[in-house]
ModelCIF file with pLDDT and N, C-alpha, C, O atoms, coordinates in Angstrom:
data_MODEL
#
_entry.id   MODEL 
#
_entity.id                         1 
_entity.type                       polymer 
_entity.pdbx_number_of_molecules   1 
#
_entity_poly.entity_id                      1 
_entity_poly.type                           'polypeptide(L)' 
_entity_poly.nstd_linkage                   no 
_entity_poly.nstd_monomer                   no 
_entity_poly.pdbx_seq_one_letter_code       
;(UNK)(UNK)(UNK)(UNK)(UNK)(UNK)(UNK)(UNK)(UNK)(UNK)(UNK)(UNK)(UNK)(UNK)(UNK)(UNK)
(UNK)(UNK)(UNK)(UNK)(UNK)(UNK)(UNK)(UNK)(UNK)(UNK)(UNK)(UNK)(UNK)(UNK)(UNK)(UNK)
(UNK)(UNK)(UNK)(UNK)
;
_entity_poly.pdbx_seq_one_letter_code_can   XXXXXXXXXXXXXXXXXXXXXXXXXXXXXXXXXXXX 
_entity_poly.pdbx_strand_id                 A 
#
loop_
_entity_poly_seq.entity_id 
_entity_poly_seq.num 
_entity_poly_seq.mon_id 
_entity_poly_seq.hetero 
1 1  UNK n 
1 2  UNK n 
1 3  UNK n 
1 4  UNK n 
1 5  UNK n 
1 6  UNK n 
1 7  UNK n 
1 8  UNK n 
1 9  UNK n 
1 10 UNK n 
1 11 UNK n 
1 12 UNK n 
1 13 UNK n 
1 14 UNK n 
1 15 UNK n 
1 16 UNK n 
1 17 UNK n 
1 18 UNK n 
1 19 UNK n 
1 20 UNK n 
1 21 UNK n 
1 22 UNK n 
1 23 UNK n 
1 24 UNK n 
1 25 UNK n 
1 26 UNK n 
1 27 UNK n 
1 28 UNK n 
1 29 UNK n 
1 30 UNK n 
1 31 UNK n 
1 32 UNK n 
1 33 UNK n 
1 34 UNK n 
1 35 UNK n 
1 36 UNK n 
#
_struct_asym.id          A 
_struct_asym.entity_id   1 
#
loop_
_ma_qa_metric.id 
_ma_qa_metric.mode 
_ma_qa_metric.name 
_ma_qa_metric.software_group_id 
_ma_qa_metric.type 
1 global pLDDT . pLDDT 
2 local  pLDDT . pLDDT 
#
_ma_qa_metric_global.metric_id      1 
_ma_qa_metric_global.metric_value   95.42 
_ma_qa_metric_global.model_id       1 
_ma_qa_metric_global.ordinal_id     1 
#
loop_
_ma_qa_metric_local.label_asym_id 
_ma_qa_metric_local.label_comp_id 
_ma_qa_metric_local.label_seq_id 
_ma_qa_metric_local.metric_id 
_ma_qa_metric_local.metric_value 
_ma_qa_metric_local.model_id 
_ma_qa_metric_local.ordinal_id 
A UNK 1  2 98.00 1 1  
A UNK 2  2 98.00 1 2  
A UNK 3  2 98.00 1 3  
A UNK 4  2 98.00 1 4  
A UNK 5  2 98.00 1 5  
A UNK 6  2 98.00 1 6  
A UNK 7  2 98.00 1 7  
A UNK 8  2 98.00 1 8  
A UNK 9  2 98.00 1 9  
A UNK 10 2 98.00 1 10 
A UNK 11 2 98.00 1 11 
A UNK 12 2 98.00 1 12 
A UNK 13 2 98.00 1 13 
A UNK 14 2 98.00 1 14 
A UNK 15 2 98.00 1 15 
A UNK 16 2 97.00 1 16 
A UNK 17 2 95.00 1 17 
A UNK 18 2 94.00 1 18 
A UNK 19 2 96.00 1 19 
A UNK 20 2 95.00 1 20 
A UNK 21 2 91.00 1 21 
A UNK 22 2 90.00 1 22 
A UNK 23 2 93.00 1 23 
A UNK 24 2 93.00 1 24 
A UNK 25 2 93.00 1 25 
A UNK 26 2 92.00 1 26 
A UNK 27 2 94.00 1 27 
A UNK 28 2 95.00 1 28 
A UNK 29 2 94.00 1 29 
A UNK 30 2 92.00 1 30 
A UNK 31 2 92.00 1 31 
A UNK 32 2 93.00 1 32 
A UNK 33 2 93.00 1 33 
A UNK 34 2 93.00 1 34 
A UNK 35 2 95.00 1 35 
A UNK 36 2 95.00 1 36 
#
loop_
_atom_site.group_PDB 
_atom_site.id 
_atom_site.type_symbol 
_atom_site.label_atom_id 
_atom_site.label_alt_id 
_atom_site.label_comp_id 
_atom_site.label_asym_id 
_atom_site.label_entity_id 
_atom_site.label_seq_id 
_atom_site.pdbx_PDB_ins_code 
_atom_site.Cartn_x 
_atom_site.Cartn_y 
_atom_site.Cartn_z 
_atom_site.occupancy 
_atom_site.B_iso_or_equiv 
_atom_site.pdbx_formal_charge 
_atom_site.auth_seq_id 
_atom_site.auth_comp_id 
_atom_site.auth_asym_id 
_atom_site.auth_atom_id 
_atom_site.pdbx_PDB_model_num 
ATOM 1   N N  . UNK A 1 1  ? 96.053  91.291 104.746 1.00 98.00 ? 1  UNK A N  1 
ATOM 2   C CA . UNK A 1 1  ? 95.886  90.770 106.091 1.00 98.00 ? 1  UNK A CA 1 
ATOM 3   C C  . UNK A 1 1  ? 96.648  91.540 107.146 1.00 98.00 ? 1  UNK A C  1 
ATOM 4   O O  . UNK A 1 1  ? 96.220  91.797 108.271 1.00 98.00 ? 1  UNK A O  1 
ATOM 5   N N  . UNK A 1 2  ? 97.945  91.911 106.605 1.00 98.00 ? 2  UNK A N  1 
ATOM 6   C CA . UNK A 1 2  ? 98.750  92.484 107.557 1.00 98.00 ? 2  UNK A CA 1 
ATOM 7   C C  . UNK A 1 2  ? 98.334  93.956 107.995 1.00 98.00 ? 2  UNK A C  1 
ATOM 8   O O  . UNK A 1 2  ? 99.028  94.415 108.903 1.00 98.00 ? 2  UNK A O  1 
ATOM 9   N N  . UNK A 1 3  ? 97.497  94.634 107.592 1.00 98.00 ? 3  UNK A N  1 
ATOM 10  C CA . UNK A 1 3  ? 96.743  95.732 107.909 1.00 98.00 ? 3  UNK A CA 1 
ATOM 11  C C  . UNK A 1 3  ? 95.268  95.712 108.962 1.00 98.00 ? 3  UNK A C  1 
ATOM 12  O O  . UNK A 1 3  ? 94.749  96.733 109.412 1.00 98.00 ? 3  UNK A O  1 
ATOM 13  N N  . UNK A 1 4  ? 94.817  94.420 109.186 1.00 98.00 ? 4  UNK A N  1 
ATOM 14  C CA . UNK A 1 4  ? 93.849  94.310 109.596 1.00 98.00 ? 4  UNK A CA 1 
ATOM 15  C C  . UNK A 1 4  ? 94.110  93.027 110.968 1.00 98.00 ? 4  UNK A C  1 
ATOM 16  O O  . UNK A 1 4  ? 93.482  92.007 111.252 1.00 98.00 ? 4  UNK A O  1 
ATOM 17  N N  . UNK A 1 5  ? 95.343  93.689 111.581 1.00 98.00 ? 5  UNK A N  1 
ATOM 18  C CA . UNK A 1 5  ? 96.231  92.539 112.914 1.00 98.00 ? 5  UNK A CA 1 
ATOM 19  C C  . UNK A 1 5  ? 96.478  90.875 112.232 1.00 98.00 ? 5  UNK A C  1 
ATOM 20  O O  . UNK A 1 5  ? 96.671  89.878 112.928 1.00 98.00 ? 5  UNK A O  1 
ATOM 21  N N  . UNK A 1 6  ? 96.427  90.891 111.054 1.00 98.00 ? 6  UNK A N  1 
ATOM 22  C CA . UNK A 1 6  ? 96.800  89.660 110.697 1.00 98.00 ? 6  UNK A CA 1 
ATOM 23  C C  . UNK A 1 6  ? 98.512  89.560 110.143 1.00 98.00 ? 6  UNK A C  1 
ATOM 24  O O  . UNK A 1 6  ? 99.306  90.496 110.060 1.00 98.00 ? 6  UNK A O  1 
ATOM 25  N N  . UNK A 1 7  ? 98.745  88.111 109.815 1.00 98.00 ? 7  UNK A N  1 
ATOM 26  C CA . UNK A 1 7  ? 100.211 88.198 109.411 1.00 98.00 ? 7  UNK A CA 1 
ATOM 27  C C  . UNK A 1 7  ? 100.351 88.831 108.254 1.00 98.00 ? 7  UNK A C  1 
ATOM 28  O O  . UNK A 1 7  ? 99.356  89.234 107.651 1.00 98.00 ? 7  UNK A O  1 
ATOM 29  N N  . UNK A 1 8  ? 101.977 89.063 107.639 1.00 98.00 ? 8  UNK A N  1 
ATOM 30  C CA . UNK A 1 8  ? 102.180 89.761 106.170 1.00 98.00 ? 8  UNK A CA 1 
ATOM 31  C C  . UNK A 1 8  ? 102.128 88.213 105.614 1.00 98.00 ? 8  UNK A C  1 
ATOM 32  O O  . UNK A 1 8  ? 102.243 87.190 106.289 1.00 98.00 ? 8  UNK A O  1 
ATOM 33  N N  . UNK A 1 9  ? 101.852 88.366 103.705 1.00 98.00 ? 9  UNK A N  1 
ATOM 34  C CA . UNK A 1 9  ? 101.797 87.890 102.964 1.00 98.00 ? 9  UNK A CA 1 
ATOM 35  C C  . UNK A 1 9  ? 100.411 86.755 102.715 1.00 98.00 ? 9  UNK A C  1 
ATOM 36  O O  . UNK A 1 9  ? 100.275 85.603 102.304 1.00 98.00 ? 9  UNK A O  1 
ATOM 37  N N  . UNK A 1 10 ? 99.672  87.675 103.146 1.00 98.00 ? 10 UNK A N  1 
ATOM 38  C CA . UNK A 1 10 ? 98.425  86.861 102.880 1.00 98.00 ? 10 UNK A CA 1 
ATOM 39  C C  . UNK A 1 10 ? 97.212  88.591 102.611 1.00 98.00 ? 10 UNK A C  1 
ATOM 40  O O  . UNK A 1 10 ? 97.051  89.708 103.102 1.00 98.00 ? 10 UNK A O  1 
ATOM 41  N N  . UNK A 1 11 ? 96.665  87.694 101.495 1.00 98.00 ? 11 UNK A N  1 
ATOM 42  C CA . UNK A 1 11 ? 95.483  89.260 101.659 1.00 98.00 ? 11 UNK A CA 1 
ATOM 43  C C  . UNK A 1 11 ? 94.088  88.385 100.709 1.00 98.00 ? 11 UNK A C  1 
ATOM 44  O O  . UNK A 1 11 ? 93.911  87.180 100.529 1.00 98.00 ? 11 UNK A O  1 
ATOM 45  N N  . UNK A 1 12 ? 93.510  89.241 100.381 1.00 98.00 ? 12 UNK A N  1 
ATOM 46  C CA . UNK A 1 12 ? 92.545  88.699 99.365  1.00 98.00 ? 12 UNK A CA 1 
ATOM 47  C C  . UNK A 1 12 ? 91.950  89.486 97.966  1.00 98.00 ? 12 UNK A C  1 
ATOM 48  O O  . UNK A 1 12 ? 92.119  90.614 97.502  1.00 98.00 ? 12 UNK A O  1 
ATOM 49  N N  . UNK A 1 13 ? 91.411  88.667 97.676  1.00 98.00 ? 13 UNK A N  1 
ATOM 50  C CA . UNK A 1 13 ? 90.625  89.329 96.412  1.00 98.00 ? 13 UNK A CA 1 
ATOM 51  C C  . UNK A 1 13 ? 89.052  88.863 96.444  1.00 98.00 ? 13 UNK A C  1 
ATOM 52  O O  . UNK A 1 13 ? 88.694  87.706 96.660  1.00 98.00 ? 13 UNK A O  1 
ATOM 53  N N  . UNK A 1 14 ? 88.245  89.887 96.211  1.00 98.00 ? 14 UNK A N  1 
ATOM 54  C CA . UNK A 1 14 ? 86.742  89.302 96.395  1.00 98.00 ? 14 UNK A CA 1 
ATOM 55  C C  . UNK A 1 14 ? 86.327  89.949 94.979  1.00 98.00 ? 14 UNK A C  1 
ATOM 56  O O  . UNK A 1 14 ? 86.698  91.115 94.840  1.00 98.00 ? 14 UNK A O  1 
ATOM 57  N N  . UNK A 1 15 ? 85.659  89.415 93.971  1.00 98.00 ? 15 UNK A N  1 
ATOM 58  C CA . UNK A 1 15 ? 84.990  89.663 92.879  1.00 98.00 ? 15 UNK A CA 1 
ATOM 59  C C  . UNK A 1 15 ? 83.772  89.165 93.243  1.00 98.00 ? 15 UNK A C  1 
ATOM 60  O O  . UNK A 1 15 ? 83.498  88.731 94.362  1.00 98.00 ? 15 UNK A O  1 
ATOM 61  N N  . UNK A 1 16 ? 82.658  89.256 91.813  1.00 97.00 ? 16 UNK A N  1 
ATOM 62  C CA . UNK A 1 16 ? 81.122  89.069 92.113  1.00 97.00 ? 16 UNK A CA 1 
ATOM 63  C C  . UNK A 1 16 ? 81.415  87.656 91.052  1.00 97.00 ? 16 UNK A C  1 
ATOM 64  O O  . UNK A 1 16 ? 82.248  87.617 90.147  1.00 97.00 ? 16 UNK A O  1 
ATOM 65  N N  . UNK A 1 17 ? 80.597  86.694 91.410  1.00 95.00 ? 17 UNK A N  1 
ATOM 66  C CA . UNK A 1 17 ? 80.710  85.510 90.821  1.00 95.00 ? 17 UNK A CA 1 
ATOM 67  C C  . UNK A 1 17 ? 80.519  85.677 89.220  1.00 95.00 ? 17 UNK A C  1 
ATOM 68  O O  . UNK A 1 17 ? 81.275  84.938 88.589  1.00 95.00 ? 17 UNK A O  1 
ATOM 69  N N  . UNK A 1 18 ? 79.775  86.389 88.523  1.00 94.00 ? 18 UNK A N  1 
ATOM 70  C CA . UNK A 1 18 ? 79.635  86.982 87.253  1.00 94.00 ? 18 UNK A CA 1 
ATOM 71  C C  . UNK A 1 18 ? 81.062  86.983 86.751  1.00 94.00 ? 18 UNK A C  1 
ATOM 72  O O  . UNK A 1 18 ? 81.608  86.199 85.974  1.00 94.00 ? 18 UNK A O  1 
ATOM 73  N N  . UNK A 1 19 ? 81.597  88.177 87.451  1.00 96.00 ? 19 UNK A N  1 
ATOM 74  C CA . UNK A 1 19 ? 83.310  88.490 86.849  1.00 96.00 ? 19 UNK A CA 1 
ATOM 75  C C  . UNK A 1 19 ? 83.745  87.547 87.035  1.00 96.00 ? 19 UNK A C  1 
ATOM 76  O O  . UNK A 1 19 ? 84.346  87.297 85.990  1.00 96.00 ? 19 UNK A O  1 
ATOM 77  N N  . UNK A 1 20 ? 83.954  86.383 88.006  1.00 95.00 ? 20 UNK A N  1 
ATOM 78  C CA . UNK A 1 20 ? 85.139  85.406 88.361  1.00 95.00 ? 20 UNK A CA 1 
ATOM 79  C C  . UNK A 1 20 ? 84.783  84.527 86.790  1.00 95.00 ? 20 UNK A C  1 
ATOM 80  O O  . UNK A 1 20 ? 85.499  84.475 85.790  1.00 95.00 ? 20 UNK A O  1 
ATOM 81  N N  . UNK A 1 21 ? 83.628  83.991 86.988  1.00 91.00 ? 21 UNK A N  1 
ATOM 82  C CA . UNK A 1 21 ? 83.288  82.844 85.193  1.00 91.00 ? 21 UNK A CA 1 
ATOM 83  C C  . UNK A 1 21 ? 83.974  83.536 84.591  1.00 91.00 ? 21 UNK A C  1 
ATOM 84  O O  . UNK A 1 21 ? 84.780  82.746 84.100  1.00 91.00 ? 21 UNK A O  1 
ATOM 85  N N  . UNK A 1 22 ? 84.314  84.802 84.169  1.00 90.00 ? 22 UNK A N  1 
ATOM 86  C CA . UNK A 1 22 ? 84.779  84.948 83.168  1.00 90.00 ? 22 UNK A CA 1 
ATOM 87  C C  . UNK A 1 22 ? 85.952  85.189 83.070  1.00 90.00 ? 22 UNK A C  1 
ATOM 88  O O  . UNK A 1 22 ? 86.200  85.668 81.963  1.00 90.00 ? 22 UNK A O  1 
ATOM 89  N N  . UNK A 1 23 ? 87.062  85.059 83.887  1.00 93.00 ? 23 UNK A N  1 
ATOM 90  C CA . UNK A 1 23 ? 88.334  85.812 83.953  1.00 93.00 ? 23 UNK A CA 1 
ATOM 91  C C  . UNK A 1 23 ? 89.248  84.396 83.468  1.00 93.00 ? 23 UNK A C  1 
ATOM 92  O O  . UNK A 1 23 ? 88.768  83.354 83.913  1.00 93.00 ? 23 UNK A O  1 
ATOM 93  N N  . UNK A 1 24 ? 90.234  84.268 82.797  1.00 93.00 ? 24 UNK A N  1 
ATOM 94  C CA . UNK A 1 24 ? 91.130  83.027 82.776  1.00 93.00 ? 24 UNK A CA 1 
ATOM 95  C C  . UNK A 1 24 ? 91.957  83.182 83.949  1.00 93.00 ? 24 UNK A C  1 
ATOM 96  O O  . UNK A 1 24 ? 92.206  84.227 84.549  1.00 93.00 ? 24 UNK A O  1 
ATOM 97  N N  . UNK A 1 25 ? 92.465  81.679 84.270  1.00 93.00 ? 25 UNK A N  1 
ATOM 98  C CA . UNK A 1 25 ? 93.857  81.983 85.481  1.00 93.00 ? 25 UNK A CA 1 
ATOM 99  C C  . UNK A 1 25 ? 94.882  82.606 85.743  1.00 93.00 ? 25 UNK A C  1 
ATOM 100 O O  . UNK A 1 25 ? 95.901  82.157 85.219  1.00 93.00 ? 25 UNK A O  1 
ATOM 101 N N  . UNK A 1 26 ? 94.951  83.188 86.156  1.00 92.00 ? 26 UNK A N  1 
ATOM 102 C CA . UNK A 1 26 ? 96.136  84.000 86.638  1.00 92.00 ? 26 UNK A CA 1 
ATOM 103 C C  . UNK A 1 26 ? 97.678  83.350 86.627  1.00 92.00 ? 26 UNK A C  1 
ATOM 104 O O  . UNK A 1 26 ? 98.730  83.899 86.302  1.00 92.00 ? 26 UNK A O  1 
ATOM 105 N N  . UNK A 1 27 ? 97.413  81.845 87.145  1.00 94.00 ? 27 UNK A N  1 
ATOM 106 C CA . UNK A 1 27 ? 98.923  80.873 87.251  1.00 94.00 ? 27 UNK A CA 1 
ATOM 107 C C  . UNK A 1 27 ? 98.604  79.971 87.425  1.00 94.00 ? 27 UNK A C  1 
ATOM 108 O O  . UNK A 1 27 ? 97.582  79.652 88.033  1.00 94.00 ? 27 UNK A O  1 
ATOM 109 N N  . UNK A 1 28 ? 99.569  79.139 86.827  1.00 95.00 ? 28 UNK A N  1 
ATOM 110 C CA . UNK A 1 28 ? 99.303  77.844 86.531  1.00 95.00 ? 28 UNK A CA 1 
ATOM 111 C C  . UNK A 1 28 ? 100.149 77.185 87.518  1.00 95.00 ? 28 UNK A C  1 
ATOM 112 O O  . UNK A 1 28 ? 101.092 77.719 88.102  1.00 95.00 ? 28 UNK A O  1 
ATOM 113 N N  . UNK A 1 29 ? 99.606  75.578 87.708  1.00 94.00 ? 29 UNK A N  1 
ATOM 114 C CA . UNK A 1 29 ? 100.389 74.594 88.905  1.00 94.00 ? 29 UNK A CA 1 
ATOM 115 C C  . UNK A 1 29 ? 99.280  73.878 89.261  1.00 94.00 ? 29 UNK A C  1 
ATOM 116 O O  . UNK A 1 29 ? 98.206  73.764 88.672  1.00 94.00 ? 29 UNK A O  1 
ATOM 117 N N  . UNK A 1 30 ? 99.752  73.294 90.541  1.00 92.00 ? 30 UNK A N  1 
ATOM 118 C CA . UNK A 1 30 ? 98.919  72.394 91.106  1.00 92.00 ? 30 UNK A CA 1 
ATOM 119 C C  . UNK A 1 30 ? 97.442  73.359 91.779  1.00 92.00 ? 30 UNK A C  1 
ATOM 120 O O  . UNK A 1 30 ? 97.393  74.589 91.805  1.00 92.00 ? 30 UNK A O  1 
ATOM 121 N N  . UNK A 1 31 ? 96.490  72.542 92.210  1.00 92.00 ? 31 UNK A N  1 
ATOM 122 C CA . UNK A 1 31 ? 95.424  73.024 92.866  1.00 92.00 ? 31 UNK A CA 1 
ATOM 123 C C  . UNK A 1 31 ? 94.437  73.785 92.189  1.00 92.00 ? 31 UNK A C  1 
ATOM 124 O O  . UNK A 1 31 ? 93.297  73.789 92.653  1.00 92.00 ? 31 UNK A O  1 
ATOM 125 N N  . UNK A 1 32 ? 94.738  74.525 91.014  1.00 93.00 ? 32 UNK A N  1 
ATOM 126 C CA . UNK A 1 32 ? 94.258  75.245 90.167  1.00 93.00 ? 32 UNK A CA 1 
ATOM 127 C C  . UNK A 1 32 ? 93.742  74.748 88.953  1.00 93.00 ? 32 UNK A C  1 
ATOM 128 O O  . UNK A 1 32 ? 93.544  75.306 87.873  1.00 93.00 ? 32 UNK A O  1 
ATOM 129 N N  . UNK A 1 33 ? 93.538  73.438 89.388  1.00 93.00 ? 33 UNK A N  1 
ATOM 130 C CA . UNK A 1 33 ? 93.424  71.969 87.747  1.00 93.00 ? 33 UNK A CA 1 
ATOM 131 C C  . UNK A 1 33 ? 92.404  70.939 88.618  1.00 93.00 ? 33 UNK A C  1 
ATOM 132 O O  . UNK A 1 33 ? 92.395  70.535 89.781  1.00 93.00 ? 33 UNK A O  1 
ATOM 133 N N  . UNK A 1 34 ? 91.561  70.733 87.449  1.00 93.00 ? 34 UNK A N  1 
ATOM 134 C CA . UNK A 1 34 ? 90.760  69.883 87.730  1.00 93.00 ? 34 UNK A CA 1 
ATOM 135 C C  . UNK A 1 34 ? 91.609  68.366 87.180  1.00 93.00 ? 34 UNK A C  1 
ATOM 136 O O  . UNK A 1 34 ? 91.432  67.402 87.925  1.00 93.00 ? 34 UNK A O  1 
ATOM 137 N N  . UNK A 1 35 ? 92.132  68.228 86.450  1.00 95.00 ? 35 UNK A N  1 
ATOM 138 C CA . UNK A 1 35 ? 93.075  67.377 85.131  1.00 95.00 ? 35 UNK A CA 1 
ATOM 139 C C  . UNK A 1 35 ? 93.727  68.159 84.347  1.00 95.00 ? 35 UNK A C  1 
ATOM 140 O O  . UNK A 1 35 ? 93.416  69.253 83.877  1.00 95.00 ? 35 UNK A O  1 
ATOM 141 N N  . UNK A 1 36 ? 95.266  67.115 84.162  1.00 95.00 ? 36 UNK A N  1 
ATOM 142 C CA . UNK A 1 36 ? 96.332  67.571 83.614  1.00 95.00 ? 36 UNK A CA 1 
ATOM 143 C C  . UNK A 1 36 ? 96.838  66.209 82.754  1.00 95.00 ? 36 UNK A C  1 
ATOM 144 O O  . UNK A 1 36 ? 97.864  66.252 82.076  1.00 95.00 ? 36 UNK A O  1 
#
């Protein structure tokens, strides 16, 4: 973000919906859970 007049510590990641089904999570916690 911070390269494109936005603030630091924010950016993104864009994959093709294909790759995302298949990848496991990256980190675990809240928001990232359907049930715990």
């Amino acid at each position: 973000g911070h390269k494109i007049y936005g603030p630091t510590g924010i950016g993104v990641l864009w994959a093709t919906t294909e790759v995302l089904a298949d990848l496991p999570p990256y980190q675990g916690g809240g928001e990232m859970i359907k049930s715990v």
